[in-house]
C-alpha atoms as a PDB file:
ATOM      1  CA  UNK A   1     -14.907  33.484 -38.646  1.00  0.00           C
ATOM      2  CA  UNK A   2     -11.468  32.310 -39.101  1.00  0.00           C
ATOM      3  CA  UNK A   3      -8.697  34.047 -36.135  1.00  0.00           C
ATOM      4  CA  UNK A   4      -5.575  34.894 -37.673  1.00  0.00           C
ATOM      5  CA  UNK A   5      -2.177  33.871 -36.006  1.00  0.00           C
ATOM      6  CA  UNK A   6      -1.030  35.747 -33.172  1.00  0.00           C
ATOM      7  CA  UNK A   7       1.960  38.371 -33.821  1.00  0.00           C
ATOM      8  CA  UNK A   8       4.863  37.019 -31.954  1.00  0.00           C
ATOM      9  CA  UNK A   9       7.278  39.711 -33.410  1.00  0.00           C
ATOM     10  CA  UNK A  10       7.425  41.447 -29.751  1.00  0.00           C
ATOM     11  CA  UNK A  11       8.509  38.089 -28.221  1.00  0.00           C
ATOM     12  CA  UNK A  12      11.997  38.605 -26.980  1.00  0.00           C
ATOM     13  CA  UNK A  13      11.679  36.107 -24.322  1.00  0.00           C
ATOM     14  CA  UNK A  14      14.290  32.612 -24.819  1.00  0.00           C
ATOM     15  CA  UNK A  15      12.444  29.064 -24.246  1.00  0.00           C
ATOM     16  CA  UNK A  16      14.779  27.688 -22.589  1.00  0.00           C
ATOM     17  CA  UNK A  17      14.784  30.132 -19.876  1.00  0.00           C
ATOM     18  CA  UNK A  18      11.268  28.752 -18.782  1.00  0.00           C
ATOM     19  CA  UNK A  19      11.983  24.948 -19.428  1.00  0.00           C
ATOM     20  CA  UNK A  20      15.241  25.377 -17.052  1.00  0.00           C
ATOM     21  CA  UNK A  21      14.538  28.434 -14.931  1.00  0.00           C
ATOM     22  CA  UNK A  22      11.171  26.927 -13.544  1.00  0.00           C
ATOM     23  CA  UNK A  23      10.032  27.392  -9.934  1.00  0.00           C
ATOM     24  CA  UNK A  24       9.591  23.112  -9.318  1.00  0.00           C
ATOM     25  CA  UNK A  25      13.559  22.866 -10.685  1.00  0.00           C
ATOM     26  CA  UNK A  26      14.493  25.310  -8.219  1.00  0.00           C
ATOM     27  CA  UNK A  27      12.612  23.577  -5.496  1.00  0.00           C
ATOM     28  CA  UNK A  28      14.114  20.570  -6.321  1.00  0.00           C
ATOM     29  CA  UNK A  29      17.390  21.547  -6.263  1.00  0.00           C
ATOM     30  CA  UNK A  30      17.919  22.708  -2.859  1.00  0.00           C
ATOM     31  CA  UNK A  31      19.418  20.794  -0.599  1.00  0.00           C
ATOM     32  CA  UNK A  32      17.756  19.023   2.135  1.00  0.00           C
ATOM     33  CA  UNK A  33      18.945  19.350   5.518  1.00  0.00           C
ATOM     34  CA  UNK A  34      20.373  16.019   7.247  1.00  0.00           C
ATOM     35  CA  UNK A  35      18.325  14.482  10.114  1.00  0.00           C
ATOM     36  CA  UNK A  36      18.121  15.724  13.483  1.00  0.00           C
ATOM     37  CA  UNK A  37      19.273  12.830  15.353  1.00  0.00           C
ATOM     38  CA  UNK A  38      20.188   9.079  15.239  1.00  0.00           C
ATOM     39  CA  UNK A  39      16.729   8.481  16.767  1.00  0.00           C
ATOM     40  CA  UNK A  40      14.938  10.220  13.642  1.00  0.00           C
ATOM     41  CA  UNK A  41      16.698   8.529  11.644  1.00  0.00           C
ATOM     42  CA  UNK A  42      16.186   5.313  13.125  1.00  0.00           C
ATOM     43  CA  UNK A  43      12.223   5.660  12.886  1.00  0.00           C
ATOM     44  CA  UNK A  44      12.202   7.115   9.867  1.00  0.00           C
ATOM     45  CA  UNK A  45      14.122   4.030   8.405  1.00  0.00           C
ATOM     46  CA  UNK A  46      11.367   2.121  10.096  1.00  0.00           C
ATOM     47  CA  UNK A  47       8.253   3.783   8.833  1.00  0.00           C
ATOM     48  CA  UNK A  48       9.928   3.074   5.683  1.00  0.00           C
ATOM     49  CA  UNK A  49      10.423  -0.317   5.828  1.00  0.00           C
ATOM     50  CA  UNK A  50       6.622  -0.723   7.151  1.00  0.00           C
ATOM     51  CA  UNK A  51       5.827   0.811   3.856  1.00  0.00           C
ATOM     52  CA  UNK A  52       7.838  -0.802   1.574  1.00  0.00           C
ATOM     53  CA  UNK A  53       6.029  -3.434  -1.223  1.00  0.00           C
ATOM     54  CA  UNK A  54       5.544  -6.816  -0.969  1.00  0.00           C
ATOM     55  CA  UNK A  55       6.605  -8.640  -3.897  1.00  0.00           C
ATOM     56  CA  UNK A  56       3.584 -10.377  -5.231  1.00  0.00           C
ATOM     57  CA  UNK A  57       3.094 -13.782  -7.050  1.00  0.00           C
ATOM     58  CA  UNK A  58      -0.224 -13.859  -9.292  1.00  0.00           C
ATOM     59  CA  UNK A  59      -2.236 -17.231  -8.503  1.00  0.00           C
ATOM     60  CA  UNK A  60      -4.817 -18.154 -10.321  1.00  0.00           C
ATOM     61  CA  UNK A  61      -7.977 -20.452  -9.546  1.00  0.00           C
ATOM     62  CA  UNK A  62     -11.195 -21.372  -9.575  1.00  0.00           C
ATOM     63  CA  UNK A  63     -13.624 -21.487  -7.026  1.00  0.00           C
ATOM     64  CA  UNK A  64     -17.609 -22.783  -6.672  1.00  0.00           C
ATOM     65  CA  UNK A  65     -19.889 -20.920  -7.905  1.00  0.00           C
ATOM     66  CA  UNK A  66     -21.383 -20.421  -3.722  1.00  0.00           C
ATOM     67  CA  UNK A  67     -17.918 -20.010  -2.694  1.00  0.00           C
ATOM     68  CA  UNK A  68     -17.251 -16.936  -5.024  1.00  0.00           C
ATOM     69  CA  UNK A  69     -20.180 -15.378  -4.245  1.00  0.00           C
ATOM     70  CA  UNK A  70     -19.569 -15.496  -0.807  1.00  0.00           C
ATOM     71  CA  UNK A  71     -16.461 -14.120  -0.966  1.00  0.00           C
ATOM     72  CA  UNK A  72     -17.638 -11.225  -2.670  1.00  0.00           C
ATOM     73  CA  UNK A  73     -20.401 -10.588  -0.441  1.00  0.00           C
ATOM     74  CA  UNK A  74     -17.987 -10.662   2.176  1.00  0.00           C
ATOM     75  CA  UNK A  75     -15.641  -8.370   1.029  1.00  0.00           C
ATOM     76  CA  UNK A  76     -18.509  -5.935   0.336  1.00  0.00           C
ATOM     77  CA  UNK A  77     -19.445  -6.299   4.050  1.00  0.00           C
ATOM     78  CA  UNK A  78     -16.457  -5.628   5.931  1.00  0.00           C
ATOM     79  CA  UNK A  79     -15.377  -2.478   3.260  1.00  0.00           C
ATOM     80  CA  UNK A  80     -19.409  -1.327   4.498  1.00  0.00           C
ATOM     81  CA  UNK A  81     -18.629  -2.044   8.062  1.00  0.00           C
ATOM     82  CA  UNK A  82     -14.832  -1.029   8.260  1.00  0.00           C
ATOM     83  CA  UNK A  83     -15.357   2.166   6.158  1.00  0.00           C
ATOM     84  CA  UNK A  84     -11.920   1.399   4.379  1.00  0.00           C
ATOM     85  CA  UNK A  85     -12.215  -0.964   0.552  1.00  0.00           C
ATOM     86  CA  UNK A  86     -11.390  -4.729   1.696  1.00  0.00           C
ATOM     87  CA  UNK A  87     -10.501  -6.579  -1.025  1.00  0.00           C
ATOM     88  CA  UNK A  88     -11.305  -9.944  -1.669  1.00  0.00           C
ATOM     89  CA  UNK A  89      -7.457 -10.566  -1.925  1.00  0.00           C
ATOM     90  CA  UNK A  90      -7.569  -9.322   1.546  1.00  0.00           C
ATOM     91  CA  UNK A  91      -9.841 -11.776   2.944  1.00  0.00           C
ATOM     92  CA  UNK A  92      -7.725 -14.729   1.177  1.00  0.00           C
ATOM     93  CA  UNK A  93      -4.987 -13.463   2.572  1.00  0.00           C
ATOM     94  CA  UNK A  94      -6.103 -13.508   6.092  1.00  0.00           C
ATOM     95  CA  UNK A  95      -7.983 -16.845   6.050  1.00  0.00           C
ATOM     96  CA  UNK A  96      -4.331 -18.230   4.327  1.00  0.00           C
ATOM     97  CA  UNK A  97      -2.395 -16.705   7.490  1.00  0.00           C
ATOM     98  CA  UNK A  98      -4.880 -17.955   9.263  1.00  0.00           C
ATOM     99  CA  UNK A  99      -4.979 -21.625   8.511  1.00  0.00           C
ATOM    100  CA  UNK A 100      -0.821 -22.160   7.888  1.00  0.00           C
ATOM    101  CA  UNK A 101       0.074 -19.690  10.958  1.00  0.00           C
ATOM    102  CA  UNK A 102       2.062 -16.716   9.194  1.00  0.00           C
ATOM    103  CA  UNK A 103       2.425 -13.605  10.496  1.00  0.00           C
END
């Protein structure tokens, strides 16, 4: 059985109150109080920095066939042992620190 279109006759409601009237726009457009002190601030500028991306340059190269598979293994280790995922990016990026002394 085929529904038939709802009746939107009663509909006095305008669109655009919704789109621009929503509860997340209002949220957003309060303003946000300033920091407390210099010292919050300071930190939070930090924690920030901590967190900020590394730019990344894509290298790619081949490896034995052993040497892969060991790497792998490896990474599947230490992500069972650690609890958190360890990439095998991860591990070449260690064992590169590592060997040319980077911090």
């Amino acid at each position: 059985m085929i529904k038939s279109k709802p009746d939107i006759k009663s509909f006095n409601k305008d669109p655009n109150d919704f789109l621009e009237g929503g509860e997340a726009d209002k949220a957003l457009s309060k303003p946000r109080p300033a920091p407390v002190s210099a010292a919050v601030e300071e930190t939070t500028s930090y924690v920030i920095e901590a967190f900020k991306p590394e730019p990344t340059v894509q290298k790619l190269f081949r490896l034995r066939w052993d040497i892969a598979n060991a790497l792998k293994l490896g990474a599947a280790q230490e992500s069972a042992k650690t609890g958190k995922r360890v990439t095998e990016t991860d591990i070449i990026q260690q064992l590169l620190k590592k060997h040319y002394n980077i911090k």
